[in-house]
Protein backbone atom coordinates (compact mmCIF):
# COMPACT_ATOMS: atom_id res chain seq x y z
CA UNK A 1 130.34 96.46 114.59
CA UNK A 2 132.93 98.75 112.58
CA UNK A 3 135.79 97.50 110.49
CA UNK A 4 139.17 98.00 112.81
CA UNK A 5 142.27 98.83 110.07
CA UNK A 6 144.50 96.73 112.57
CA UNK A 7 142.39 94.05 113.02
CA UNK A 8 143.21 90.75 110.86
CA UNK A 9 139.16 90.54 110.22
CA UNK A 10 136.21 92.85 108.95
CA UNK A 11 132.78 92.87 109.00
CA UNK A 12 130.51 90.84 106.40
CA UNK A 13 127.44 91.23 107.66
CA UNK A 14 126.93 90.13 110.89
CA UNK A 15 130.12 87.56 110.12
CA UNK A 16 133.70 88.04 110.59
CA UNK A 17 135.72 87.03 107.99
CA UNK A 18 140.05 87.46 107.14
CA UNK A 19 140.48 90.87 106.48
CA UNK A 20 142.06 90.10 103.26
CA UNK A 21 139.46 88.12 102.10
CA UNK A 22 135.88 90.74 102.49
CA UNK A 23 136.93 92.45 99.34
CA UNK A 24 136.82 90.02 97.08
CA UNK A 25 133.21 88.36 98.35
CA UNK A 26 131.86 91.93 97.98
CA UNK A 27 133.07 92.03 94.74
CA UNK A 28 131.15 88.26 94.07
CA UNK A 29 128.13 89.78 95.54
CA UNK A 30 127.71 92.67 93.24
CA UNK A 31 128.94 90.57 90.26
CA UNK A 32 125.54 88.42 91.18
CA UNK A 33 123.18 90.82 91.66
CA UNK A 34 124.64 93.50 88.88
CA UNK A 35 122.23 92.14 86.32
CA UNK A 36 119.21 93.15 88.24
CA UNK A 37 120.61 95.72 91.00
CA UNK A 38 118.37 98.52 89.22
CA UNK A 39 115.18 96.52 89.63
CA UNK A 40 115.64 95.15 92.75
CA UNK A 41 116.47 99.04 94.45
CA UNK A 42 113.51 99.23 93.04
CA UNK A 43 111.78 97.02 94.57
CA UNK A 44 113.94 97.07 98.28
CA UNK A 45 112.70 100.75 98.66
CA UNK A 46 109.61 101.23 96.56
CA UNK A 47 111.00 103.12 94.64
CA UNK A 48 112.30 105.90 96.95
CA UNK A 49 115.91 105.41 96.72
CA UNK A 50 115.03 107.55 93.42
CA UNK A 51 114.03 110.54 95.56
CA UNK A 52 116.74 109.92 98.25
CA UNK A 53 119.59 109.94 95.08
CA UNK A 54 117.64 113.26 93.68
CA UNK A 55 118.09 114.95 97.03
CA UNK A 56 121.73 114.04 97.02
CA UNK A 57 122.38 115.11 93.41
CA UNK A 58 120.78 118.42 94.16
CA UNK A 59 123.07 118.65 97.10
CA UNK A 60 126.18 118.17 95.15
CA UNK A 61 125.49 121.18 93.38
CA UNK A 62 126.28 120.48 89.80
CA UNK A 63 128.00 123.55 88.27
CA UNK A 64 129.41 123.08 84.20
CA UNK A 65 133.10 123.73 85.77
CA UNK A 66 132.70 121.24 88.55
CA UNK A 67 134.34 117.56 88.38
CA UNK A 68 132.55 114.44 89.77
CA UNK A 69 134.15 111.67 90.78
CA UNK A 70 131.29 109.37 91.43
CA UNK A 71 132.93 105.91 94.27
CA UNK A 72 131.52 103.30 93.73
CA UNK A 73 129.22 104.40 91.32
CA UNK A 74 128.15 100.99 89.93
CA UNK A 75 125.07 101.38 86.88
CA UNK A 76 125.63 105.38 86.97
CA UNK A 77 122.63 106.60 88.48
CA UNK A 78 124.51 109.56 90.39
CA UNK A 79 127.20 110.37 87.48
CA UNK A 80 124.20 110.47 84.94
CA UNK A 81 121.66 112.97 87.27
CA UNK A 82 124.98 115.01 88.34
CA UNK A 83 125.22 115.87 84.42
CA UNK A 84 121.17 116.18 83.80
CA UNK A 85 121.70 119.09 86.51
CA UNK A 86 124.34 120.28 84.21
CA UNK A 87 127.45 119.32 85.55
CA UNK A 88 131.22 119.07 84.53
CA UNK A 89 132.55 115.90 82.96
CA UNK A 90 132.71 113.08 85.70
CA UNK A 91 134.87 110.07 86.57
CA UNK A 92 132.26 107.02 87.31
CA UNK A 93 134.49 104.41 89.41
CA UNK A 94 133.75 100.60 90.67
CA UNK A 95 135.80 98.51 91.97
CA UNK A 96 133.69 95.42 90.53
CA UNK A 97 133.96 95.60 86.60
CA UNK A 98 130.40 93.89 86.18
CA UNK A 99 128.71 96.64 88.03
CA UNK A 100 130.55 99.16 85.85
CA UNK A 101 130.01 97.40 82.47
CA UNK A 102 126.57 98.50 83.30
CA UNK A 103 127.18 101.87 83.80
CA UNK A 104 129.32 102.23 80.76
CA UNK A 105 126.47 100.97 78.47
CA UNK A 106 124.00 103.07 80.01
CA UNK A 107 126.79 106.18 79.00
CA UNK A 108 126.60 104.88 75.43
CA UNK A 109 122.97 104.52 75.40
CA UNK A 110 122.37 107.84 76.82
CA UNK A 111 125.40 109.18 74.34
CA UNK A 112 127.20 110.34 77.44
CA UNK A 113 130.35 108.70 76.59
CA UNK A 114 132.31 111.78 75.90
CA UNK A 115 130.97 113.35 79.46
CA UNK A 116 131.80 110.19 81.65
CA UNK A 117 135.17 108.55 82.30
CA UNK A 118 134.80 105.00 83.48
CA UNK A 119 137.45 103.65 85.62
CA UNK A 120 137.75 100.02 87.66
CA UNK A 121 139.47 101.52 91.14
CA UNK A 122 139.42 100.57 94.47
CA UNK A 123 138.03 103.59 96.95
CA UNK A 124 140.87 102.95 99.06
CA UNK A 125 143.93 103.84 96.53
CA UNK A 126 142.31 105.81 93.92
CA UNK A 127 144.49 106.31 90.87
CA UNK A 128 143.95 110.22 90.58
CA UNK A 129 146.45 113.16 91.70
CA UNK A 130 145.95 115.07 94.67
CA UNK A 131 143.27 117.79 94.39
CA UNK A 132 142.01 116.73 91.09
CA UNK A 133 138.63 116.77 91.59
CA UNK A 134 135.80 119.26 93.00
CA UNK A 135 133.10 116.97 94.08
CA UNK A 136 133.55 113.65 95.01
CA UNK A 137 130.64 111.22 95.91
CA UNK A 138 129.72 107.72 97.32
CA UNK A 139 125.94 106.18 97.24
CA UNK A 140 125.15 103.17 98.92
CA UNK A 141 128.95 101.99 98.73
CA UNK A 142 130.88 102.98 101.76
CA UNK A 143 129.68 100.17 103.72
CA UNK A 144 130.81 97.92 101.53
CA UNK A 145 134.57 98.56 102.07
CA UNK A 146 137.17 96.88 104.44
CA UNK A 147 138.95 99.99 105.40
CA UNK A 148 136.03 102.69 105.55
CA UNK A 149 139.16 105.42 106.82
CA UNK A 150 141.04 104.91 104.23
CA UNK A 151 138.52 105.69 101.47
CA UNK A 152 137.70 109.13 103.48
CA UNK A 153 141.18 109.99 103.52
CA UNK A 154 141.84 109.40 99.32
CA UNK A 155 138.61 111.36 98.82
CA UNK A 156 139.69 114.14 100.81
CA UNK A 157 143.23 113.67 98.98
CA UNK A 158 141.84 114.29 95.35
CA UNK A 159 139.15 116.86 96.23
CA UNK A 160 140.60 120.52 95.24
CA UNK A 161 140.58 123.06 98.33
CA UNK A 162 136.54 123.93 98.63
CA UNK A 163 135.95 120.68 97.25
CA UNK A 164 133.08 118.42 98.79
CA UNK A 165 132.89 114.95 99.55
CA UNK A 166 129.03 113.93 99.96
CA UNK A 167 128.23 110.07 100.65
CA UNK A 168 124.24 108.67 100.74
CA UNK A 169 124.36 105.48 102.75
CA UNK A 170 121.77 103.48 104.85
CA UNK A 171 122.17 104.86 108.11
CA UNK A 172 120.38 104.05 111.80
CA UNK A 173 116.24 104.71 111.44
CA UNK A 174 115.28 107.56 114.24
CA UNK A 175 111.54 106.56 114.49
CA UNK A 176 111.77 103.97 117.17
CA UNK A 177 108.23 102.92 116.07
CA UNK A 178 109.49 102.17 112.88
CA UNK A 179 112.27 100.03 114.17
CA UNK A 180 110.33 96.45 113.73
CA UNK A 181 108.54 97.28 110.75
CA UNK A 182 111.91 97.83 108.91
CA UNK A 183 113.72 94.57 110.53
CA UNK A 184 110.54 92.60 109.24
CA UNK A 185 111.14 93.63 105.84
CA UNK A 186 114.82 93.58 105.89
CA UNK A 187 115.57 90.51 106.93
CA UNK A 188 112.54 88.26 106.04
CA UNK A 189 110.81 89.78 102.84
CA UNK A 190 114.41 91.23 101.57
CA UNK A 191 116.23 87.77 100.52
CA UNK A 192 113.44 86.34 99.58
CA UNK A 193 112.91 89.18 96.65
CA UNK A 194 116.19 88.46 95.77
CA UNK A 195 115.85 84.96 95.41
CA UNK A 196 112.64 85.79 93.14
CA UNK A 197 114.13 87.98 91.17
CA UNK A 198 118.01 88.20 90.99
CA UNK A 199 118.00 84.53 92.31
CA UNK A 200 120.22 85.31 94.73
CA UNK A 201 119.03 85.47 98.37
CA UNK A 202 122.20 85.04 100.49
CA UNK A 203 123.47 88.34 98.42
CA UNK A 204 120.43 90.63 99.73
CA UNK A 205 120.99 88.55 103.45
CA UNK A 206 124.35 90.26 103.23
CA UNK A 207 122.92 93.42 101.89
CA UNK A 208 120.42 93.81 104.69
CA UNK A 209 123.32 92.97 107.44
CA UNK A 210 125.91 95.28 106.24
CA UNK A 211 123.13 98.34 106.64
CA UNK A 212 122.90 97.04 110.30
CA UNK A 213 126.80 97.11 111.21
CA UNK A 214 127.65 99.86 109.25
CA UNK A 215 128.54 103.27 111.71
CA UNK A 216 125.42 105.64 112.88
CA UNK A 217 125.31 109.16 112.03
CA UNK A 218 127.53 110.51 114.74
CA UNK A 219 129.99 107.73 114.09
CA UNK A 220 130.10 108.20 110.43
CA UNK A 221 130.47 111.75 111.00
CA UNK A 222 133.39 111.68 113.34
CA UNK A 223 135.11 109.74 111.08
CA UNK A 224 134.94 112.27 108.69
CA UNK A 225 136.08 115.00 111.03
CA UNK A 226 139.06 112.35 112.08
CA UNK A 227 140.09 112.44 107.91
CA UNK A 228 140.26 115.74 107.91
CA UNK A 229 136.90 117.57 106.30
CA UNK A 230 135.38 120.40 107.61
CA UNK A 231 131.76 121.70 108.20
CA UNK A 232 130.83 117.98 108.27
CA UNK A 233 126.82 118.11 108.62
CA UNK A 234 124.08 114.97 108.47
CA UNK A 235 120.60 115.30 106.92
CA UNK A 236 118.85 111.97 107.34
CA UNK A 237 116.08 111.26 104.74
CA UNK A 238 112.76 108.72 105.70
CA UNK A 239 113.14 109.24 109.49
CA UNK A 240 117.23 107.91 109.56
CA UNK A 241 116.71 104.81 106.97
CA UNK A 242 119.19 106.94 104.95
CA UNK A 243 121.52 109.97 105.58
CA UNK A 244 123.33 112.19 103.54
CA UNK A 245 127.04 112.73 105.28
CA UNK A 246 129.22 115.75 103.83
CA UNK A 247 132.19 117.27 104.62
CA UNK A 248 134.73 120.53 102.90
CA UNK A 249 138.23 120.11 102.27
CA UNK A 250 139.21 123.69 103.24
């Protein structure tokens, strides 16, 4: 299941809901869980959504004259390794304020705040000019959106010309072996962390269902070619559990 732009519903989870309406319980999901969304990635992957968002910072290729503008960047974790890697100042974004408040104080604990921009905007009308930006990037937040198209088509608006958009998301796993292993632990070990921890199961339920209805690979990659970027390539990481989409504006 995909999110149709002229359909009056979307996707929440496996549920359809009024089109109108997805954004705003996304945004109460993330406003539950934002207290303990570090720990619990954490906990969800063992840890190795750390190596999966090291992989992905190395692929942006952070260069001192290079600007980031980090989608959905929630508690920072991209914006802050883009500029360990030593690169140019970058715009963290969220469209939920309590996952950015988190990201802000992590700037001003890390004394980043001169480096990092913070800015409540919605992926799908981004309040930056056209070519504005040389990188732009999305972890673990595309499949959170109503209109998916519409947030390829603003990033490819603000990149500059040889710009590159780069987006980590859950993706479809490739070891078929694999396949009941990771359903176990999605959808029956999953909420229940949640509930333990972030005492919020129903949150991580959604979590777990949006990874399963968001677009494969090849889907996710013809959309990409549909906005308009070039070059678009897919590197899966942990046999398919996650892949690493990117795309030129030439």
């Amino acid at each position: 299941m995909t999110d149709n732009p002229a359909s009056d519903t979307a996707d929440f989870g496996f549920r359809s809901v009024p089109r109108a309406e997805k954004a705003g319980m996304v945004r109460a999901v993330f406003e539950s869980v934002a207290p303990k969304y570090d720990l619990m990635n954490d906990l969800m992957s063992f840890g190795v959504h750390r190596v999966w968002k090291r992989i992905f910072i190395g692929d942006l290729d952070p260069r001192p004259q290079r600007r980031l503008l980090d989608l959905a960047g929630g508690t920072g974790d991209i914006t802050f390794g883009w500029l360990a890697l030593g690169g140019g100042p970058a715009i963290l974004s969220d469209i939920n304020p309590a996952m950015l408040s988190v990201g802000r104080d992590r700037a001003v604990n890390k004394g980043l705040v001169e480096d990092v921009a913070c800015v409540v905007a919605d992926a799908e009308k981004l309040p930056l000019p056209d070519r504005s930006v040389d990188r732009v990037s999305m972890a673990f937040g595309l499949r959170n959106c109503t209109d998916k198209d519409a947030v390829l088509a603003e990033a490819r608006r603000v990149l500059k010309p040889g710009g590159r958009f780069l987006c980590l998301e859950f993706s479809q796993i490739q070891v078929a072996a694999l396949a009941p292993l990771y359903d176990a632990w999605s959808f029956k070990v999953l909420p229940r962390i949640g509930q333990l921890v972030a005492k919020d199961g129903a949150s991580y339920q959604y979590l777990a269902e949006s990874i399963r209805t968001f677009p494969n690979q090849e889907k996710l990659a013809g959309m990409m070619r549909r906005a308009g970027f070039s070059r678009v390539s897919v590197r899966n990481l942990s046999g398919g559990i996650a892949a690493i989409h990117a795309g030129w504006r030439l």
